[in-house]
PDB file of N, CA and C in Angstrom:
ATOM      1  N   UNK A   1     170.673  48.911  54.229  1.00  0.00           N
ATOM      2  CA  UNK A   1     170.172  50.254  54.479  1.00  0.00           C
ATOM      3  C   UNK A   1     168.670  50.323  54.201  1.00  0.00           C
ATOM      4  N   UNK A   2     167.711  49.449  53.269  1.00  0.00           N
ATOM      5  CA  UNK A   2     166.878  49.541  52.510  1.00  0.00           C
ATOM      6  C   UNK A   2     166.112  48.696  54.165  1.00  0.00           C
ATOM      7  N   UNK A   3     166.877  47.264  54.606  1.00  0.00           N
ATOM      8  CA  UNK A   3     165.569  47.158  55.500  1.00  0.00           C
ATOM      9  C   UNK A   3     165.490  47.772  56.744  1.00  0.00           C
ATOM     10  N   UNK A   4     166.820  48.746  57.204  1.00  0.00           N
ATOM     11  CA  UNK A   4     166.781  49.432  58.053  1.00  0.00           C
ATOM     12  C   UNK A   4     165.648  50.722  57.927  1.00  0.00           C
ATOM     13  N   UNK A   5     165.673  51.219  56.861  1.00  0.00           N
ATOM     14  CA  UNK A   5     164.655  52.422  56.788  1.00  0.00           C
ATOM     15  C   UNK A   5     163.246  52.214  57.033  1.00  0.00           C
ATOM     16  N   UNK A   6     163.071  50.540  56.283  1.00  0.00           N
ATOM     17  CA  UNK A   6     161.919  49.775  56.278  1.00  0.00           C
ATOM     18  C   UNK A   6     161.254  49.670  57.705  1.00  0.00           C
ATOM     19  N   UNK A   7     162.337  49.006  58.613  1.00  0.00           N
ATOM     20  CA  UNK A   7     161.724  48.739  59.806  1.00  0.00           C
ATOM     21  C   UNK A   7     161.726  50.086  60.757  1.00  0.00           C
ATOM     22  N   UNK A   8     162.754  50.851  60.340  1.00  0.00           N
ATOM     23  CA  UNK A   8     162.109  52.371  61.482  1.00  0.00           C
ATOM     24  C   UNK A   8     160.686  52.909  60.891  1.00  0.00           C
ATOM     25  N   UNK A   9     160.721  52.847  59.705  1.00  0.00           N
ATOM     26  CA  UNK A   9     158.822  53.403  59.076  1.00  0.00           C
ATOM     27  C   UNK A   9     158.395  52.740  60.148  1.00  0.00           C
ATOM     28  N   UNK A  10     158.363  51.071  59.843  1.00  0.00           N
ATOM     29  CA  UNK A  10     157.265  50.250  60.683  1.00  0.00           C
ATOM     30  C   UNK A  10     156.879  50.603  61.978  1.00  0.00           C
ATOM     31  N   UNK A  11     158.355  50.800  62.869  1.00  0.00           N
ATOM     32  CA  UNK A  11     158.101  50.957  63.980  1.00  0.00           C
ATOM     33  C   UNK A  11     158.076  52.131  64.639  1.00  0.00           C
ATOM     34  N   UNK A  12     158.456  53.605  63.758  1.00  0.00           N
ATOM     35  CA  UNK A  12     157.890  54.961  63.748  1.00  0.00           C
ATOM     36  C   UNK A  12     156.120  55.332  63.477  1.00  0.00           C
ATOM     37  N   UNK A  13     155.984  54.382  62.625  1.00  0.00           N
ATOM     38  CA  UNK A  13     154.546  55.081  62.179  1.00  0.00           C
ATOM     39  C   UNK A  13     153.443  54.726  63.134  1.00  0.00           C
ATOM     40  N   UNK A  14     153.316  53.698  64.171  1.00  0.00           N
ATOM     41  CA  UNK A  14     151.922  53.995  64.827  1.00  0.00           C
ATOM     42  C   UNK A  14     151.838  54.942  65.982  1.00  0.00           C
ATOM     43  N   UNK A  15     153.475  55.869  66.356  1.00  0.00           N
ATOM     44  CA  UNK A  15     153.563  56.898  66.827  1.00  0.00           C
ATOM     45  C   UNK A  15     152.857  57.773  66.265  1.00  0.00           C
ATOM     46  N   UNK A  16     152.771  58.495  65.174  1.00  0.00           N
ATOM     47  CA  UNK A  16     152.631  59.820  64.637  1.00  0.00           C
ATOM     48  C   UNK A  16     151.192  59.755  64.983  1.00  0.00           C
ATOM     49  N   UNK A  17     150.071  59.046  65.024  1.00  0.00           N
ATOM     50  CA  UNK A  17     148.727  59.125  65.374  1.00  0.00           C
ATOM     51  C   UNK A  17     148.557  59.232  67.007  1.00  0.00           C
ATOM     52  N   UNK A  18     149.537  58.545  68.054  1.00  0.00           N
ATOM     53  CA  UNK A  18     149.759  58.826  69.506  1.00  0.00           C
ATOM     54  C   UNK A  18     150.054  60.250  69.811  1.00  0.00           C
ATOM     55  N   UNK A  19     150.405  61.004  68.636  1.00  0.00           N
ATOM     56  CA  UNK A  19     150.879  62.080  68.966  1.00  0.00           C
ATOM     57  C   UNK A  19     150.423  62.987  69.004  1.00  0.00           C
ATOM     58  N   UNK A  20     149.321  62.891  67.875  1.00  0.00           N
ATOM     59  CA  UNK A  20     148.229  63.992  67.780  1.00  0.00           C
ATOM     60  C   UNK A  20     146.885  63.550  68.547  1.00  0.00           C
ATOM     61  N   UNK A  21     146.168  64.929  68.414  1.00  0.00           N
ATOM     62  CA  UNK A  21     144.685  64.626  69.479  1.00  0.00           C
ATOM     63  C   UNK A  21     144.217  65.233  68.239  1.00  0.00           C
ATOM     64  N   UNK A  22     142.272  64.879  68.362  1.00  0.00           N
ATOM     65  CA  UNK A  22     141.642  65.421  67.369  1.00  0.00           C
ATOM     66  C   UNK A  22     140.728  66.357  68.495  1.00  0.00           C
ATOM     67  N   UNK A  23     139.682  66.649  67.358  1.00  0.00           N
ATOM     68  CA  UNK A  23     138.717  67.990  67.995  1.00  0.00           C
ATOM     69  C   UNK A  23     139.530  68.929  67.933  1.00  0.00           C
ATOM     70  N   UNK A  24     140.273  69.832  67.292  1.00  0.00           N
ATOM     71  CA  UNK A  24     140.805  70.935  68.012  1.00  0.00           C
ATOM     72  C   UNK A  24     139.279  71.700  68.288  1.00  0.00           C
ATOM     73  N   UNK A  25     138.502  71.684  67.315  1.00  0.00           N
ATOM     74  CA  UNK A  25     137.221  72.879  67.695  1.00  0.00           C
ATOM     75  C   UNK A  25     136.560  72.443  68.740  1.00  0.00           C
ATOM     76  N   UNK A  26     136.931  71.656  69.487  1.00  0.00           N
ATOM     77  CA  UNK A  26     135.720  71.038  70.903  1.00  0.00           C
ATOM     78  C   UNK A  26     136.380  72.129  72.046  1.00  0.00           C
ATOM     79  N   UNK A  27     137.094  73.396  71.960  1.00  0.00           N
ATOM     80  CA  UNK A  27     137.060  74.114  73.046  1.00  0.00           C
ATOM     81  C   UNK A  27     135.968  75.215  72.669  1.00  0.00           C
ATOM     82  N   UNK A  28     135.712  75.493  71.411  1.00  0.00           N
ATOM     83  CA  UNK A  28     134.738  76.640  70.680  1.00  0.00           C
ATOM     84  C   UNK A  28     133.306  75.904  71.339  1.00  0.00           C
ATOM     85  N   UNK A  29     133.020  74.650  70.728  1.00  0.00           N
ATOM     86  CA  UNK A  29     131.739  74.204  71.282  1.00  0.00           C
ATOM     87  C   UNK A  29     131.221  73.423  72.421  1.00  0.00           C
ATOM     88  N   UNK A  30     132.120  73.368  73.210  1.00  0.00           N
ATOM     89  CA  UNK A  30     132.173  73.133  74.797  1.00  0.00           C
ATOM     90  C   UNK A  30     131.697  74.151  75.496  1.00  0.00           C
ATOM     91  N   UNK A  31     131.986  76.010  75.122  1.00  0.00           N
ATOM     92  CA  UNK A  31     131.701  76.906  75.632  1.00  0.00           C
ATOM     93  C   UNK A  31     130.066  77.004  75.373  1.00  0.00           C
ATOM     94  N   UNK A  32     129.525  77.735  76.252  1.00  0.00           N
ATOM     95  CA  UNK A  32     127.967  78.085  76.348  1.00  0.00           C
ATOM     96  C   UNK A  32     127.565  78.903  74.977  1.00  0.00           C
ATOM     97  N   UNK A  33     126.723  78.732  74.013  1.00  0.00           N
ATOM     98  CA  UNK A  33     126.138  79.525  73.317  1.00  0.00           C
ATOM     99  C   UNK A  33     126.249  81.032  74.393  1.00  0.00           C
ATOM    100  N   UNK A  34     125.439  81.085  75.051  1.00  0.00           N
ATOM    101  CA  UNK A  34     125.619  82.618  75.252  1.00  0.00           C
ATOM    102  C   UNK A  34     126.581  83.415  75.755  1.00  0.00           C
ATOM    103  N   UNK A  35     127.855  82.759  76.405  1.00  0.00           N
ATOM    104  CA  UNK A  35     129.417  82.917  76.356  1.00  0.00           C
ATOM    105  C   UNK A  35     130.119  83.436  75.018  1.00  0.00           C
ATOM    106  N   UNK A  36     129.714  82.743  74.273  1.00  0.00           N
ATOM    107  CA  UNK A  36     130.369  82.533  72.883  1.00  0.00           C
ATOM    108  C   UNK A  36     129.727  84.377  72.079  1.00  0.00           C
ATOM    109  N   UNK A  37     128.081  84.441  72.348  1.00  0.00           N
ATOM    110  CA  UNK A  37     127.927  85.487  72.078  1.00  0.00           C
ATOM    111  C   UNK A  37     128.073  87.200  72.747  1.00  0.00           C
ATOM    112  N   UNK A  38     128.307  86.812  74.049  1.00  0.00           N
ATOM    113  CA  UNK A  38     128.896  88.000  74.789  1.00  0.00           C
ATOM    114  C   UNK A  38     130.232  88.429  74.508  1.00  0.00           C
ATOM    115  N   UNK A  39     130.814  86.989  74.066  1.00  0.00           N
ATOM    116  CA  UNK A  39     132.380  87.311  73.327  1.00  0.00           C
ATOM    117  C   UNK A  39     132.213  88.139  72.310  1.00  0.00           C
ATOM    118  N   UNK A  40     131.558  87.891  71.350  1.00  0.00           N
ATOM    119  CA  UNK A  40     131.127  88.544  70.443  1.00  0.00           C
ATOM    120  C   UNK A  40     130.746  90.072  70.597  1.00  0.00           C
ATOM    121  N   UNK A  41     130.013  90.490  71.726  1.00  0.00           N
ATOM    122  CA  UNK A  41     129.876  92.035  71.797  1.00  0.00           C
ATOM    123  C   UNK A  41     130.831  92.412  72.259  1.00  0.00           C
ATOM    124  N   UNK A  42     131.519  91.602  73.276  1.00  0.00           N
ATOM    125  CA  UNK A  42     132.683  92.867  73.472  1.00  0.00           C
ATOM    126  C   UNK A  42     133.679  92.824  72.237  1.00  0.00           C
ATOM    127  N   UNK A  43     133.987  92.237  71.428  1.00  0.00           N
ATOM    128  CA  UNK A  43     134.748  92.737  70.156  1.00  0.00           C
ATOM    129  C   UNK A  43     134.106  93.055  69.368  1.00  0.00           C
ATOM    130  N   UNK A  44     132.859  93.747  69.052  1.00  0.00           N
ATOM    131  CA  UNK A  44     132.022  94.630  68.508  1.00  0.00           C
ATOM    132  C   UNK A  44     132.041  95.736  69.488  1.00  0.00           C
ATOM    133  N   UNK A  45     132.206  95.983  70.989  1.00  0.00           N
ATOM    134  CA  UNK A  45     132.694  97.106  71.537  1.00  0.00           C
ATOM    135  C   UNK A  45     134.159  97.474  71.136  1.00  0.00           C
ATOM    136  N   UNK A  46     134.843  96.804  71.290  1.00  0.00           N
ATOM    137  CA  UNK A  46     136.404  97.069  71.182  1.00  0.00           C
ATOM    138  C   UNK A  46     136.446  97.650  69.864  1.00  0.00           C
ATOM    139  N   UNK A  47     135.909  97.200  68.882  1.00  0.00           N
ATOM    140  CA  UNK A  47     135.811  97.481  67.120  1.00  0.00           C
ATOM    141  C   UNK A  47     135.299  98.827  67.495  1.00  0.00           C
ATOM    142  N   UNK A  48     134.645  99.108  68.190  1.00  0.00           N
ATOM    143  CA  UNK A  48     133.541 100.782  68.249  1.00  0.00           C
ATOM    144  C   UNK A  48     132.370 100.285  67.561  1.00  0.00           C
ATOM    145  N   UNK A  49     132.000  99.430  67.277  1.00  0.00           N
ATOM    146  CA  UNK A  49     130.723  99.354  66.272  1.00  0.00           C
ATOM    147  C   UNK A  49     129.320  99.405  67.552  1.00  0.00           C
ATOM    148  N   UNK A  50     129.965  99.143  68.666  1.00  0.00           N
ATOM    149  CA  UNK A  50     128.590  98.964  69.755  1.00  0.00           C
ATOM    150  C   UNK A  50     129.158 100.274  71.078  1.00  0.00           C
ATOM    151  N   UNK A  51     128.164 100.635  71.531  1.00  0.00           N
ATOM    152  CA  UNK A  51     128.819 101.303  72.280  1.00  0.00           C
ATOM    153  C   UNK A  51     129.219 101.135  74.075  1.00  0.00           C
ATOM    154  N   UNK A  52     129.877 101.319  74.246  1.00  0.00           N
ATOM    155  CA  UNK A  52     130.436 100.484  75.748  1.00  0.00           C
ATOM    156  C   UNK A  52     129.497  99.962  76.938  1.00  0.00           C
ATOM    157  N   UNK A  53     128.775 100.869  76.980  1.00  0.00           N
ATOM    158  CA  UNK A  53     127.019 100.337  77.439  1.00  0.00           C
ATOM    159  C   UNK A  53     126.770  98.511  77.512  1.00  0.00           C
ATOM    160  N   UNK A  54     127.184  98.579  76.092  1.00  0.00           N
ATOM    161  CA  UNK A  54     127.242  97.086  76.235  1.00  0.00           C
ATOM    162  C   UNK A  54     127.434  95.987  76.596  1.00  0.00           C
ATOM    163  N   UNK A  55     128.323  96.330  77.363  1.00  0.00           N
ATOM    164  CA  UNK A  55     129.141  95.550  78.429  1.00  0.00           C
ATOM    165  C   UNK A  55     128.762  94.918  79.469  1.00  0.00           C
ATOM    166  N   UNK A  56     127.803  95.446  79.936  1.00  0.00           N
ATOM    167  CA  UNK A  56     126.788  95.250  81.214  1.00  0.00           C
ATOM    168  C   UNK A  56     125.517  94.967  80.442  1.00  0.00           C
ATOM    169  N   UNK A  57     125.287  94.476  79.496  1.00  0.00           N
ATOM    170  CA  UNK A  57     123.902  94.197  78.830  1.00  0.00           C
ATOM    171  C   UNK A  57     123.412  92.905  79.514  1.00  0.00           C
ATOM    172  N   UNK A  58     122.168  92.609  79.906  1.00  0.00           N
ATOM    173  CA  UNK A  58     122.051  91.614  80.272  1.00  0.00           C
ATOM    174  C   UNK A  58     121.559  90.398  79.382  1.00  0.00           C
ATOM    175  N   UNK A  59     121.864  89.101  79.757  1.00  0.00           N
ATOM    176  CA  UNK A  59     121.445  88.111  78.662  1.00  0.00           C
ATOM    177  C   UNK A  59     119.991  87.855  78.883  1.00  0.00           C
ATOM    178  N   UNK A  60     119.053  87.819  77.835  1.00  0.00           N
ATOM    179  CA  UNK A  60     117.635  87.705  77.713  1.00  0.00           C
ATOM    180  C   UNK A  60     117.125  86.207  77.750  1.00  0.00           C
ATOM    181  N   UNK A  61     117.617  85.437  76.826  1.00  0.00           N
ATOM    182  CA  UNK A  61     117.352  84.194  76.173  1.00  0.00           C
ATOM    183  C   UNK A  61     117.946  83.905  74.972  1.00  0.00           C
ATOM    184  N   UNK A  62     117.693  82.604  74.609  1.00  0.00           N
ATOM    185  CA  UNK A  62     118.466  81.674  73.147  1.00  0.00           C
ATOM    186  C   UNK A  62     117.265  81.511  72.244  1.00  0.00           C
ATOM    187  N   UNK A  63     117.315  81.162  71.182  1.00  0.00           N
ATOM    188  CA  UNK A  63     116.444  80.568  70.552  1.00  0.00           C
ATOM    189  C   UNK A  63     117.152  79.915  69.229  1.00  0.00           C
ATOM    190  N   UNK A  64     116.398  79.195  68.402  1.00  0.00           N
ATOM    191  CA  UNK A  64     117.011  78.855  66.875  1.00  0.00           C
ATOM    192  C   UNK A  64     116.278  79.461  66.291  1.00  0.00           C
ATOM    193  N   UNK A  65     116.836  79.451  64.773  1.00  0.00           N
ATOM    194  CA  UNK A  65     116.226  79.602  63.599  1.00  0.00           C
ATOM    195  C   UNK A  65     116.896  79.023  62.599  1.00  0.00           C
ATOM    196  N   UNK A  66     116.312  79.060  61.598  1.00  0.00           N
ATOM    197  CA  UNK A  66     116.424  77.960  60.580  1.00  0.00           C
ATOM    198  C   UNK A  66     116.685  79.262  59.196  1.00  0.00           C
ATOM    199  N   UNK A  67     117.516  80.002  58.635  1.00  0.00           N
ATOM    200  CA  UNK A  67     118.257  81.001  57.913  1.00  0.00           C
ATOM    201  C   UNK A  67     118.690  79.880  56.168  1.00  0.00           C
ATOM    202  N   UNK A  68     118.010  80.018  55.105  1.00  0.00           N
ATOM    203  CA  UNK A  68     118.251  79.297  54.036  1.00  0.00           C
ATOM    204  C   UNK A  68     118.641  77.774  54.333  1.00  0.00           C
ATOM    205  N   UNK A  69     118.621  77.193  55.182  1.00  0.00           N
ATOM    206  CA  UNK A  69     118.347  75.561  55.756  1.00  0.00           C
ATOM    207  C   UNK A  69     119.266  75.163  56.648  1.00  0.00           C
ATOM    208  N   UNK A  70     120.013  76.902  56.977  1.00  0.00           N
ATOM    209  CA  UNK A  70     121.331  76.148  58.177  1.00  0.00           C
ATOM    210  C   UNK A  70     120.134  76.837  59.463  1.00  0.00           C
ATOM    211  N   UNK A  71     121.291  75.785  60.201  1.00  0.00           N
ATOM    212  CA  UNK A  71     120.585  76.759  61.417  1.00  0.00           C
ATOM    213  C   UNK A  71     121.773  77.568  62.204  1.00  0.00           C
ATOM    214  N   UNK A  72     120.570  78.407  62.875  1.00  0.00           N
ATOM    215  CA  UNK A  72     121.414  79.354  63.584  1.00  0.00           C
ATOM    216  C   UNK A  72     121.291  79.424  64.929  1.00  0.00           C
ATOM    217  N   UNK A  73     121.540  79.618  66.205  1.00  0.00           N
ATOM    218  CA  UNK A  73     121.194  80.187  67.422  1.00  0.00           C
ATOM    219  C   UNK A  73     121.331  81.748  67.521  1.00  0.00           C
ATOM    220  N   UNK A  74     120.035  82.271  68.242  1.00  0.00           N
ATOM    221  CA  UNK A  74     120.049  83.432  68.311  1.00  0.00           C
ATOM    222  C   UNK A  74     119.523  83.643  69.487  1.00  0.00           C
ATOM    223  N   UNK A  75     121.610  84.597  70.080  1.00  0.00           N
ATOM    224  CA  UNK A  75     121.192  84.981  71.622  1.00  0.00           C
ATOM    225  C   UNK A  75     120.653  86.535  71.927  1.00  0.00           C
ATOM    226  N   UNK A  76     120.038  86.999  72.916  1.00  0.00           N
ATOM    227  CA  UNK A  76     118.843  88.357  72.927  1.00  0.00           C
ATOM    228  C   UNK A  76     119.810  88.683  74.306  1.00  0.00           C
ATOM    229  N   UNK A  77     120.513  89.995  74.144  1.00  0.00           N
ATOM    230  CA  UNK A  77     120.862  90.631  75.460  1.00  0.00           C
ATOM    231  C   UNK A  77     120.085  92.161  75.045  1.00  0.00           C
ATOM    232  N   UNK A  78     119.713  92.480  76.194  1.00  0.00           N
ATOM    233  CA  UNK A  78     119.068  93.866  76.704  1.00  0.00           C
ATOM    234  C   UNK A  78     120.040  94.699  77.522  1.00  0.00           C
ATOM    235  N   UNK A  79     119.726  95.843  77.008  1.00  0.00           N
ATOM    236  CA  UNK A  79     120.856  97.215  77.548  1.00  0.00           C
ATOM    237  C   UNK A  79     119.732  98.353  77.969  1.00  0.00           C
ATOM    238  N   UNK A  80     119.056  98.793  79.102  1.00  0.00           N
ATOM    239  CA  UNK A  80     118.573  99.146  79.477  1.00  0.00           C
ATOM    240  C   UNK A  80     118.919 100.812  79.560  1.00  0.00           C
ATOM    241  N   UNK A  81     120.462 100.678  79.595  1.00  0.00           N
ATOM    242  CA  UNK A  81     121.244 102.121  79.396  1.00  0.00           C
ATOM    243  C   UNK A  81     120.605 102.817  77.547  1.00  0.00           C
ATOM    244  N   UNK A  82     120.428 102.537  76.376  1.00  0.00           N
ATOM    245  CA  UNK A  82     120.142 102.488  75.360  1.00  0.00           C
ATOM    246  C   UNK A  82     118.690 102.785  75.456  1.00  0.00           C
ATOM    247  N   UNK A  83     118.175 103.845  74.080  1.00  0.00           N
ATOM    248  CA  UNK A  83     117.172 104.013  73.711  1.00  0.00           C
ATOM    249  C   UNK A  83     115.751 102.996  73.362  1.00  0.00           C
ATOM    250  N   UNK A  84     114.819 103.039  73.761  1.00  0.00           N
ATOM    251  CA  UNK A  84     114.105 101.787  73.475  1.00  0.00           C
ATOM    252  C   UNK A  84     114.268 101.453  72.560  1.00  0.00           C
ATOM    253  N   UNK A  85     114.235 101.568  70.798  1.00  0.00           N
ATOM    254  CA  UNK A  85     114.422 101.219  69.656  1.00  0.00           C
ATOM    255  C   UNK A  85     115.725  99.961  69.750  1.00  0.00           C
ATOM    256  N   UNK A  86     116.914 100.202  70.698  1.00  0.00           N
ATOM    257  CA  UNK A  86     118.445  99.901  70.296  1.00  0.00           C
ATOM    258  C   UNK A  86     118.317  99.239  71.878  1.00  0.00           C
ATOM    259  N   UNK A  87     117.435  98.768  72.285  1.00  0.00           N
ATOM    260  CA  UNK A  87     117.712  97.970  73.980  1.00  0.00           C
ATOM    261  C   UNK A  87     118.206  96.656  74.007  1.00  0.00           C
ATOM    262  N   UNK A  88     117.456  96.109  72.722  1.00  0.00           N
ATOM    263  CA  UNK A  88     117.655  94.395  72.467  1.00  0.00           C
ATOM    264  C   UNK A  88     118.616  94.324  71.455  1.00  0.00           C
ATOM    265  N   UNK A  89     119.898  93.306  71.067  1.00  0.00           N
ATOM    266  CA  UNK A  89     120.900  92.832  70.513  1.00  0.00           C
ATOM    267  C   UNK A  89     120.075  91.766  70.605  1.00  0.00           C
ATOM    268  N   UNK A  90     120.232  91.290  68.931  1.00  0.00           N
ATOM    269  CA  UNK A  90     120.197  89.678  68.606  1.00  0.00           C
ATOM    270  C   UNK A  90     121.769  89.413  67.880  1.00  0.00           C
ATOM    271  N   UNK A  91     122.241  88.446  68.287  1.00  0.00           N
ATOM    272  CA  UNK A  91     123.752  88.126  68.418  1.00  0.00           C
ATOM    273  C   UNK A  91     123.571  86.853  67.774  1.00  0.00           C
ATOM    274  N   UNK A  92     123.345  86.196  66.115  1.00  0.00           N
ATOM    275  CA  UNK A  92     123.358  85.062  65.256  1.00  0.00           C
ATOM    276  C   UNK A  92     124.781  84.724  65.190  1.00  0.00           C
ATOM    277  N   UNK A  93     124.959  83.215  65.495  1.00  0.00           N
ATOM    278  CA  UNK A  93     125.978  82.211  65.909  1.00  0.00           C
ATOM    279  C   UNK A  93     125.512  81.228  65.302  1.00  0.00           C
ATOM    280  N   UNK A  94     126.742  80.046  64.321  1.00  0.00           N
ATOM    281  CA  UNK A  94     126.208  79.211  63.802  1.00  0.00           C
ATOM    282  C   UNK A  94     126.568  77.892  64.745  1.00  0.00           C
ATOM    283  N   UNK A  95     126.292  76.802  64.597  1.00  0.00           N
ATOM    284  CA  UNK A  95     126.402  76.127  65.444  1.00  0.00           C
ATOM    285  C   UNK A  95     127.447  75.464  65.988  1.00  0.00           C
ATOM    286  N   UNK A  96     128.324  76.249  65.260  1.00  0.00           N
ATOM    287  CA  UNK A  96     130.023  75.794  65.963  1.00  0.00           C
ATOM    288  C   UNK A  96     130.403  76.577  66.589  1.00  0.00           C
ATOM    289  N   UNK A  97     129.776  78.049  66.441  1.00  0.00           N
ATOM    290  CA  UNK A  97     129.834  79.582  67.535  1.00  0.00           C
ATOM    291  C   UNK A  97     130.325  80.166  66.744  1.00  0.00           C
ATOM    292  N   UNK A  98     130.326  79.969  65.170  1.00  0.00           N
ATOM    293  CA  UNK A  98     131.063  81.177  64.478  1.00  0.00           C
ATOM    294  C   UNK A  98     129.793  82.061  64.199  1.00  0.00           C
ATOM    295  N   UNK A  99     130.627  83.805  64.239  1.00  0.00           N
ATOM    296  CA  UNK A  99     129.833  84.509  64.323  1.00  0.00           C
ATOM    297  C   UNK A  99     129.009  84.959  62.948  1.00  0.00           C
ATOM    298  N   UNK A 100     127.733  84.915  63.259  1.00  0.00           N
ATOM    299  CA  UNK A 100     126.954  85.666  61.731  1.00  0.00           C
ATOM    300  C   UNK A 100     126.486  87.280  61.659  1.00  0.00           C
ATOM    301  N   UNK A 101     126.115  87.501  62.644  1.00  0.00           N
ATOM    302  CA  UNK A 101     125.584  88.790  62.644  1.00  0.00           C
ATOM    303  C   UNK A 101     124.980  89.263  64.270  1.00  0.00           C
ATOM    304  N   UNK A 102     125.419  90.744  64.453  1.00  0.00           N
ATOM    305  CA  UNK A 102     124.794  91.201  65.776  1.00  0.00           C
ATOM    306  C   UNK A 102     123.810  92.619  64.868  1.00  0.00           C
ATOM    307  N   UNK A 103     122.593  92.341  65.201  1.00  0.00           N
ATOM    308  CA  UNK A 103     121.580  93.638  64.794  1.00  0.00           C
ATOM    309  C   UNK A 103     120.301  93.811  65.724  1.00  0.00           C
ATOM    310  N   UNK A 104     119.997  94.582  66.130  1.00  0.00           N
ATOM    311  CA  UNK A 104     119.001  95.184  66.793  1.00  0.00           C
ATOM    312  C   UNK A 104     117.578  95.098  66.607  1.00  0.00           C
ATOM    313  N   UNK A 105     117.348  94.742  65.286  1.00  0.00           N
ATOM    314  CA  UNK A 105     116.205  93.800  65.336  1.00  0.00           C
ATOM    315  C   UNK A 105     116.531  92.656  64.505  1.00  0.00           C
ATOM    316  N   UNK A 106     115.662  91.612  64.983  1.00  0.00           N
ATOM    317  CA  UNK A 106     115.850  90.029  64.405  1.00  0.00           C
ATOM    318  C   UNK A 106     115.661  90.033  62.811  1.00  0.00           C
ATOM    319  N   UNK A 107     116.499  89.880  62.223  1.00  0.00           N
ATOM    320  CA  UNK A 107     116.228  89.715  60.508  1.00  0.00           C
ATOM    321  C   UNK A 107     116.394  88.171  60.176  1.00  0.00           C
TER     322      UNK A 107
END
């Protein structure tokens, strides 16, 4: 019984690595930075925190920044419907696309 168990381990175990795939996060960072942050406003619309306007905002540009030594990407959509003060969204994403912050001016 002892070398039967023995040899199914042996010949079970270089399955269990065939079986799995790695990356699960390579569908998050496959997507476009500025995909990733339009996702982001519309569930800051859906939340109510932005107002539906938003939806149709157009994308401006990307840029980095460098935030206590991580970095960040920061995408710029414009809403033309909105008061000049509140036209530009900066939408901070870290570099796996998790979200940091959407505010109206760049901090």
């Amino acid at each position: 019984m002892r070398k039967f168990i023995i040899a199914a381990a042996v010949v079970l175990a270089p399955v269990s690595p065939l079986m799995t795939h790695g990356n699960h996060d390579e569908e998050e960072q496959d997507r476009p930075v500025q995909q990733v942050a339009k996702d982001n406003v519309i569930k800051l619309i859906t939340k109510g925190t932005l107002p539906a306007s938003w939806s149709k905002a157009k994308f401006v540009e990307t840029k980095s920044r460098t935030v206590q030594g991580a970095r960040q990407d920061v995408v710029i959509f414009r809403n033309d419907a909105e008061p000049e003060a509140r036209k530009l969204l900066y939408v901070a994403l870290k570099p796996d696309g998790t979200f940091v912050s959407a505010n109206h001016k760049l901090k």
